[in-house]
C-alpha atoms as a PDB file:
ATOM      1  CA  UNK A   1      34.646 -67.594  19.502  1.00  0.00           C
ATOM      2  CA  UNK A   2      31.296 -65.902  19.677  1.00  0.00           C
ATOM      3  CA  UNK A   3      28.216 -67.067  19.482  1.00  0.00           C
ATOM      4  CA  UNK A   4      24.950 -65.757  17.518  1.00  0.00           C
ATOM      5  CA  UNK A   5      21.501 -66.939  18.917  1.00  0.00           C
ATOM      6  CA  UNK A   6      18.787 -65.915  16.752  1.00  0.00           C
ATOM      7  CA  UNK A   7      14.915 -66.214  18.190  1.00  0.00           C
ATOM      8  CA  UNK A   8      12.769 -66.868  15.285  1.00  0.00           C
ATOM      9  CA  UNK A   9       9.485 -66.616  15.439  1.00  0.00           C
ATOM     10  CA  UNK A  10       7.475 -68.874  12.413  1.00  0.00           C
ATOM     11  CA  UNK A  11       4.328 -69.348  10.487  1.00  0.00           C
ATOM     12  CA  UNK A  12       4.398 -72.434   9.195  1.00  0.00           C
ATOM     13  CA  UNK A  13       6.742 -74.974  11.705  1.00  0.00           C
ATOM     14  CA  UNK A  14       7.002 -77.976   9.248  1.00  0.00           C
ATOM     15  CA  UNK A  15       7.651 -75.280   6.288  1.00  0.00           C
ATOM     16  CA  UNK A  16      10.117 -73.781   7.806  1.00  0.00           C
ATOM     17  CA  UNK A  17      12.187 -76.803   9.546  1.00  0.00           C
ATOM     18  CA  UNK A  18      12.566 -78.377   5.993  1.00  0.00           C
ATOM     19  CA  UNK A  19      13.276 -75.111   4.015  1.00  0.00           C
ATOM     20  CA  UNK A  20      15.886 -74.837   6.859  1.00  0.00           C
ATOM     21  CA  UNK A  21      17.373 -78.146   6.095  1.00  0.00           C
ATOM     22  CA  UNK A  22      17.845 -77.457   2.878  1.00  0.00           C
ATOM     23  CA  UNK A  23      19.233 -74.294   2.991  1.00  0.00           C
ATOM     24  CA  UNK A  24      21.764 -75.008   6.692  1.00  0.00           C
ATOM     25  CA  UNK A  25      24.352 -75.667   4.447  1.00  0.00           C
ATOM     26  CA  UNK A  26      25.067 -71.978   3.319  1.00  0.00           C
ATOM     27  CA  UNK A  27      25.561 -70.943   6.406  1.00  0.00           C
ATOM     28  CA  UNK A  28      27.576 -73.791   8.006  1.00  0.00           C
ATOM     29  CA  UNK A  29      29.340 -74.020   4.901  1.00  0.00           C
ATOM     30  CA  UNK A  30      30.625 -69.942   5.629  1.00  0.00           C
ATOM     31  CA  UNK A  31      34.359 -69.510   6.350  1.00  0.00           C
ATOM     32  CA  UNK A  32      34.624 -68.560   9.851  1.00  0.00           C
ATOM     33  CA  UNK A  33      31.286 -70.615  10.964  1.00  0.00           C
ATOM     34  CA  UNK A  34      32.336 -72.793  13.403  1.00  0.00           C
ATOM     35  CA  UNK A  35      28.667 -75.134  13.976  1.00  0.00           C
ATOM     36  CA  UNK A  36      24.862 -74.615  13.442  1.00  0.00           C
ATOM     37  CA  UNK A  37      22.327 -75.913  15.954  1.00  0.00           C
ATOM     38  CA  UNK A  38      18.479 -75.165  15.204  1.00  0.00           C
ATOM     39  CA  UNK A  39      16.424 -75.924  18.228  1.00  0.00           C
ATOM     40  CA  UNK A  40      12.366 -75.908  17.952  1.00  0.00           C
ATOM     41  CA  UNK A  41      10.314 -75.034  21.197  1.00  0.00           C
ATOM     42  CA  UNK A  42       8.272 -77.351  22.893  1.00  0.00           C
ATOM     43  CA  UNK A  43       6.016 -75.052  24.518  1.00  0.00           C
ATOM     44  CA  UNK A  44       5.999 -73.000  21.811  1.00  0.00           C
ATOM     45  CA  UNK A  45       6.626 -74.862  18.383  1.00  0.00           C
ATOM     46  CA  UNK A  46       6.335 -71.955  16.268  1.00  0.00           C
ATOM     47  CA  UNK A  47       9.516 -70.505  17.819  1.00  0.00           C
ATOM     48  CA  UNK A  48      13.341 -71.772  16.748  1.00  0.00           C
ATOM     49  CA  UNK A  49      16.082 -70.702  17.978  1.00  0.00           C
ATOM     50  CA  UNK A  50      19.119 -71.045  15.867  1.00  0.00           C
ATOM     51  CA  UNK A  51      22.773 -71.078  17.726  1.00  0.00           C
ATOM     52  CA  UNK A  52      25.967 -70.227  15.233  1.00  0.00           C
ATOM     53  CA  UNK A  53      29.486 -70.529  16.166  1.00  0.00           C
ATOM     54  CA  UNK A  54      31.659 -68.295  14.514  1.00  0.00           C
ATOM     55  CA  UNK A  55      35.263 -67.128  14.809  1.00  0.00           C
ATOM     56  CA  UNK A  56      34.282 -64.088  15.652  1.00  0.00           C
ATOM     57  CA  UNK A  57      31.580 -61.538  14.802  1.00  0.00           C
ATOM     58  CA  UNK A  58      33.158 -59.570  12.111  1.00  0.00           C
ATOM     59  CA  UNK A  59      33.385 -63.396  10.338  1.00  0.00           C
ATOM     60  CA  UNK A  60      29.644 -63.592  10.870  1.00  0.00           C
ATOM     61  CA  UNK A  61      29.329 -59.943   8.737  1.00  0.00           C
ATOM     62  CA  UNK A  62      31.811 -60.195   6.726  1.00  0.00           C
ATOM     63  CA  UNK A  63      31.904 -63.878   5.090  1.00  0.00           C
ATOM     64  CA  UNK A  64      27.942 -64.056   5.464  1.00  0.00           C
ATOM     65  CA  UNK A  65      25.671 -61.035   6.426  1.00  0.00           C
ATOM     66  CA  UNK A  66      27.211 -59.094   3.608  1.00  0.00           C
ATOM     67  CA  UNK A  67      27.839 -61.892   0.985  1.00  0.00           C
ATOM     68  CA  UNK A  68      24.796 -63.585  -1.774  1.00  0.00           C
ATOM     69  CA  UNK A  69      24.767 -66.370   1.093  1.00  0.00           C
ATOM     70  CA  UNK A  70      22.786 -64.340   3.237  1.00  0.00           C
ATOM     71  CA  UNK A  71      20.071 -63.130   0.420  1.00  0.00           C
ATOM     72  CA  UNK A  72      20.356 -67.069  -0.188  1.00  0.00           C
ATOM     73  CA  UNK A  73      20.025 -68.039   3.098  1.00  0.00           C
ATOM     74  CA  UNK A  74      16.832 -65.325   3.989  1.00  0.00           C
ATOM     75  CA  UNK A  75      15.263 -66.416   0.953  1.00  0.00           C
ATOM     76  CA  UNK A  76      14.624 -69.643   1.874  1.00  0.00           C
ATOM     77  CA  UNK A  77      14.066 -69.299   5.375  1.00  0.00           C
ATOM     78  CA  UNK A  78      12.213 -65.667   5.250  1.00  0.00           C
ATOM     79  CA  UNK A  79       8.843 -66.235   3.820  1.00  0.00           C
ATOM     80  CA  UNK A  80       8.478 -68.499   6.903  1.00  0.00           C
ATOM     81  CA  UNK A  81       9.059 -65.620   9.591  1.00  0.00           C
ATOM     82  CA  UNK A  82       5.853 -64.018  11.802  1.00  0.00           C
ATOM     83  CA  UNK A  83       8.313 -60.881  12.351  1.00  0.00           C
ATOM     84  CA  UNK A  84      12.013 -60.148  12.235  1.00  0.00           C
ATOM     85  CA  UNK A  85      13.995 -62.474  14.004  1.00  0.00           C
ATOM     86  CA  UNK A  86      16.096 -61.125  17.135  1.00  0.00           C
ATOM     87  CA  UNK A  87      19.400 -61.943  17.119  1.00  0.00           C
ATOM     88  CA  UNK A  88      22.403 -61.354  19.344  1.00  0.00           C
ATOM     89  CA  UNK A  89      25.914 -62.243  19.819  1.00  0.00           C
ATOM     90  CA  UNK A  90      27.277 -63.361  23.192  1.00  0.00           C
ATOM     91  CA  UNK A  91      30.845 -64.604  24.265  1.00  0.00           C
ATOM     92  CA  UNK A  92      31.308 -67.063  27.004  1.00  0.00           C
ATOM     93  CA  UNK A  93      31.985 -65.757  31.144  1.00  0.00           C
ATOM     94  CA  UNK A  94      35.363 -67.509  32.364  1.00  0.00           C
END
Protein backbone atom coordinates (compact mmCIF):
# COMPACT_ATOMS: atom_id res chain seq x y z
CA UNK A 1 0.00 0.00 0.00
CA UNK A 2 1.19 3.49 -0.71
CA UNK A 3 -0.09 6.45 -0.02
CA UNK A 4 -0.47 9.81 -2.21
CA UNK A 5 -0.84 13.15 -0.22
CA UNK A 6 -1.53 15.93 -2.43
CA UNK A 7 -1.21 19.76 -0.91
CA UNK A 8 -3.64 21.82 -2.74
CA UNK A 9 -3.60 25.12 -2.61
CA UNK A 10 -7.37 26.89 -3.58
CA UNK A 11 -9.14 29.97 -4.68
CA UNK A 12 -12.37 29.61 -3.88
CA UNK A 13 -12.71 27.06 -0.46
CA UNK A 14 -16.55 26.51 -0.65
CA UNK A 15 -16.13 26.09 -4.66
CA UNK A 16 -13.83 23.78 -4.46
CA UNK A 17 -15.04 21.46 -1.37
CA UNK A 18 -18.39 20.91 -3.29
CA UNK A 19 -16.92 20.49 -6.86
CA UNK A 20 -14.80 17.93 -4.87
CA UNK A 21 -17.78 16.14 -3.58
CA UNK A 22 -19.12 15.71 -6.59
CA UNK A 23 -16.43 14.62 -8.46
CA UNK A 24 -14.58 12.06 -5.19
CA UNK A 25 -16.25 9.41 -6.72
CA UNK A 26 -13.93 9.02 -9.86
CA UNK A 27 -11.22 8.65 -8.04
CA UNK A 28 -12.37 6.39 -5.15
CA UNK A 29 -14.28 4.60 -7.58
CA UNK A 30 -10.50 3.69 -9.50
CA UNK A 31 -9.43 0.02 -9.37
CA UNK A 32 -6.56 -0.14 -7.15
CA UNK A 33 -7.78 3.01 -4.86
CA UNK A 34 -7.98 1.78 -1.66
CA UNK A 35 -9.78 5.23 0.38
CA UNK A 36 -9.98 9.06 -0.18
CA UNK A 37 -9.70 11.49 2.74
CA UNK A 38 -9.85 15.38 1.88
CA UNK A 39 -8.80 17.38 4.85
CA UNK A 40 -9.27 21.42 4.82
CA UNK A 41 -6.79 23.57 6.99
CA UNK A 42 -7.77 25.40 9.83
CA UNK A 43 -5.14 27.87 9.87
CA UNK A 44 -5.13 28.05 6.48
CA UNK A 45 -8.62 27.23 4.82
CA UNK A 46 -7.60 27.77 1.40
CA UNK A 47 -5.27 24.75 1.62
CA UNK A 48 -6.62 20.82 1.33
CA UNK A 49 -4.82 18.19 1.55
CA UNK A 50 -6.13 15.12 -0.09
CA UNK A 51 -4.76 11.49 1.24
CA UNK A 52 -5.33 8.37 -1.42
CA UNK A 53 -4.74 4.85 -0.66
CA UNK A 54 -3.78 2.88 -3.43
CA UNK A 55 -2.39 -0.61 -4.06
CA UNK A 56 0.46 0.65 -5.16
CA UNK A 57 1.77 3.57 -7.23
CA UNK A 58 1.85 2.16 -10.64
CA UNK A 59 -2.25 1.57 -9.78
CA UNK A 60 -2.37 5.28 -9.05
CA UNK A 61 -0.77 5.91 -12.93
CA UNK A 62 -1.98 3.41 -14.51
CA UNK A 63 -5.89 2.97 -13.62
CA UNK A 64 -6.11 6.90 -13.02
CA UNK A 65 -3.31 9.44 -13.94
CA UNK A 66 -3.33 8.06 -17.44
CA UNK A 67 -7.08 7.17 -17.89
CA UNK A 68 -10.32 10.02 -18.94
CA UNK A 69 -10.82 9.82 -14.98
CA UNK A 70 -8.07 11.99 -14.38
CA UNK A 71 -9.01 14.78 -17.23
CA UNK A 72 -12.49 14.14 -15.37
CA UNK A 73 -11.32 14.40 -12.15
CA UNK A 74 -8.87 17.84 -12.90
CA UNK A 75 -11.68 19.28 -14.60
CA UNK A 76 -13.74 19.63 -11.90
CA UNK A 77 -11.41 20.24 -9.28
CA UNK A 78 -8.74 22.41 -11.46
CA UNK A 79 -10.31 25.71 -12.10
CA UNK A 80 -10.29 25.89 -8.26
CA UNK A 81 -6.34 25.59 -7.86
CA UNK A 82 -3.99 28.94 -6.89
CA UNK A 83 -0.97 26.78 -8.45
CA UNK A 84 -0.17 23.16 -9.16
CA UNK A 85 -0.81 20.99 -6.45
CA UNK A 86 2.30 19.04 -4.85
CA UNK A 87 1.90 15.68 -4.54
CA UNK A 88 3.93 12.76 -3.26
CA UNK A 89 3.78 9.19 -2.52
CA UNK A 90 5.02 7.75 0.78
CA UNK A 91 4.94 4.09 2.21
CA UNK A 92 4.66 3.43 5.85
CA UNK A 93 8.24 2.90 8.35
CA UNK A 94 7.83 -0.61 10.21
Amino acid sequence: MVLEVALIDVTDPDGFEAAYLGARDILASTEGCQSVRMTRGIESPNRFVLLVEWESVEAHEANFRQTERFTAWRAAIGPFFAGPPRVEHFTDVS
